[in-house]
Protein backbone atom coordinates (compact mmCIF):
# COMPACT_ATOMS: atom_id res chain seq x y z
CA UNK A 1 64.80 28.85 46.76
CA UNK A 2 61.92 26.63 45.49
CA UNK A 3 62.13 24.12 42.38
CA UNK A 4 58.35 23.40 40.85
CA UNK A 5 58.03 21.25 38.70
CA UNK A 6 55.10 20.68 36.33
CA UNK A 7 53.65 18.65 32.78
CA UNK A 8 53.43 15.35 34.29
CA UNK A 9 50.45 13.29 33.46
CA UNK A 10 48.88 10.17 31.79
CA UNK A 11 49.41 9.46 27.87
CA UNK A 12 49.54 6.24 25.79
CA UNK A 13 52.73 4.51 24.64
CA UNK A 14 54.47 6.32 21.81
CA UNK A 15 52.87 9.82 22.86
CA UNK A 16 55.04 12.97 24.22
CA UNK A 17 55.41 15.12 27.07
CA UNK A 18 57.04 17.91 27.70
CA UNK A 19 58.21 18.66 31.68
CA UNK A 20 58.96 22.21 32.94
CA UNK A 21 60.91 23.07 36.45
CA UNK A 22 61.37 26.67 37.16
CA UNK A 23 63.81 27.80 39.96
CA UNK A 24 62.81 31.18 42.24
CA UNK A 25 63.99 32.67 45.08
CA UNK A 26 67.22 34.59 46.08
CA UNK A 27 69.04 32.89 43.41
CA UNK A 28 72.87 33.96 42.34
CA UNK A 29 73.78 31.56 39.99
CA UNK A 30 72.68 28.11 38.56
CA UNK A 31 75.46 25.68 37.42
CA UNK A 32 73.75 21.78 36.47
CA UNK A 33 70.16 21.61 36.55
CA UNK A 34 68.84 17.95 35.37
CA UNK A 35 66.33 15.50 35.78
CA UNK A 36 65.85 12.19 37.62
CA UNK A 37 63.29 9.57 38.08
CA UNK A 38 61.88 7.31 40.42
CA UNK A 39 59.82 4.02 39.27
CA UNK A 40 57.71 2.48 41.72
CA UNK A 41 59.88 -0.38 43.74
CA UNK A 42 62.72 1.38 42.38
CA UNK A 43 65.86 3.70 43.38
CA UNK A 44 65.74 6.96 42.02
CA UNK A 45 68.30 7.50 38.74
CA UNK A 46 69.74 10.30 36.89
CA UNK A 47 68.51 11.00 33.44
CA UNK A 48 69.42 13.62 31.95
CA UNK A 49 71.29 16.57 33.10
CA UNK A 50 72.57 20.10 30.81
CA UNK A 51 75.13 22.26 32.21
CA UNK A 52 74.90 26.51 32.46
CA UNK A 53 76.55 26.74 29.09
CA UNK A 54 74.23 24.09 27.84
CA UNK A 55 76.05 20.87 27.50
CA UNK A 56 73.97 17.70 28.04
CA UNK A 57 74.37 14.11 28.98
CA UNK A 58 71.70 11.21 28.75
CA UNK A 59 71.58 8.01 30.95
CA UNK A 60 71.43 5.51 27.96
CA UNK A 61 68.10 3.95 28.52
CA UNK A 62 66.43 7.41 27.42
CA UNK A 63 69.32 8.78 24.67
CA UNK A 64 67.28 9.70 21.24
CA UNK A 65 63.73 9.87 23.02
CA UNK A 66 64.43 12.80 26.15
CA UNK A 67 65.85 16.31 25.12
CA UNK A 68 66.88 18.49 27.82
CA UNK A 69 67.31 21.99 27.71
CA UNK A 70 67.07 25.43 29.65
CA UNK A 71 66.08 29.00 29.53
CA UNK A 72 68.52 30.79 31.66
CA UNK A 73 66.63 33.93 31.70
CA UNK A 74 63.99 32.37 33.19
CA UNK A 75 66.11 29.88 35.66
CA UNK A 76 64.07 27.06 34.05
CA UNK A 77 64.99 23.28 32.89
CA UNK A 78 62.71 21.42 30.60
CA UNK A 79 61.97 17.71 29.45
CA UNK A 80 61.18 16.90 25.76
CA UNK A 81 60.32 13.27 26.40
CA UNK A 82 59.26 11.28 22.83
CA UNK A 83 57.90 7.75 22.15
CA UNK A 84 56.86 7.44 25.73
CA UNK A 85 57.11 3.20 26.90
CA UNK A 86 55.35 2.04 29.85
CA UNK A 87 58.97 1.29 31.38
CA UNK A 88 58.86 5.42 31.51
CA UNK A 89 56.49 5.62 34.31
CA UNK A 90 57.77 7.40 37.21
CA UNK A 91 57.76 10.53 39.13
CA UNK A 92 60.21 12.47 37.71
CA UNK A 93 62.28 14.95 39.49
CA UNK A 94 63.75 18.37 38.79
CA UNK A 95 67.61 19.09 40.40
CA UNK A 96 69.49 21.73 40.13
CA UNK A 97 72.64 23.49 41.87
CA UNK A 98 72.66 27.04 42.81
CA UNK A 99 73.93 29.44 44.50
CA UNK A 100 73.09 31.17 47.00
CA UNK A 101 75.15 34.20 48.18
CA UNK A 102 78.18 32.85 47.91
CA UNK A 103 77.41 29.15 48.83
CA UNK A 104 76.46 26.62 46.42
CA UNK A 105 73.04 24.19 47.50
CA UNK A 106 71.66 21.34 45.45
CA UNK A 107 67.94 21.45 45.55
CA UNK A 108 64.92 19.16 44.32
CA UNK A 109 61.75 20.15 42.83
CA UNK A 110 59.07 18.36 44.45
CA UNK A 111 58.33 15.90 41.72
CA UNK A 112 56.02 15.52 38.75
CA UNK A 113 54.28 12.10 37.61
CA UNK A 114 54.12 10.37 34.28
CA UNK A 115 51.98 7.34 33.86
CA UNK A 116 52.41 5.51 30.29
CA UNK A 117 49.61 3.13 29.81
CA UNK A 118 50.07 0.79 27.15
């Protein structure tokens, strides 16, 4: 099972992007995919995370600026980030828990960077 993540790049302050993270591999099931990031210097925090049936929940310092949501057909989580600060630069990270077979794995997509200049 592989995570990729992708739309990462370098925009101005107030400026969107939009993150993708597609799951493959021998996958049964997905339960909570989500999204985390890690600033330089920093520890690496939750975001945002959406649950199979779609429920969502938003660390506050990104609430009314980052939509997530999925495609379950096509095992993939996405990132609406809006009004991009420079206090947004990080790489950000694709999660998600799935299972495989009958046993349940947490894996990591390999990490996509956003650079906010202001």
């Amino acid at each position: 099972v592989q995570l990729q993540a992708s739309g990462g790049g370098l925009v101005q302050a107030g400026e969107s992007l939009r993150l993708s993270c597609a799951a493959s591999g021998s996958i049964s099931s997905i339960n909570v995919m989500g999204w985390y990031r890690q600033a330089p210097g920093k520890q690496r925090e939750l975001v945002a995370t959406i649950s199979s049936g779609g429920s969502t929940n938003y660390a506050d310092s990104v609430k009314g600026r980052f939509t997530v949501s999925r495609d379950n057909a096509k095992n993939t989580v996405y990132a609406q980030i809006d009004s991009l600060k420079p206090e947004d630069t990080a790489v950000y990270y694709c999660n998600a828990e799935i299972q495989v077979g009958r046993t349940w794995h947490r894996y990591w997509g390999q990490g996509t960077l956003v650079t906010v200049s202001s």
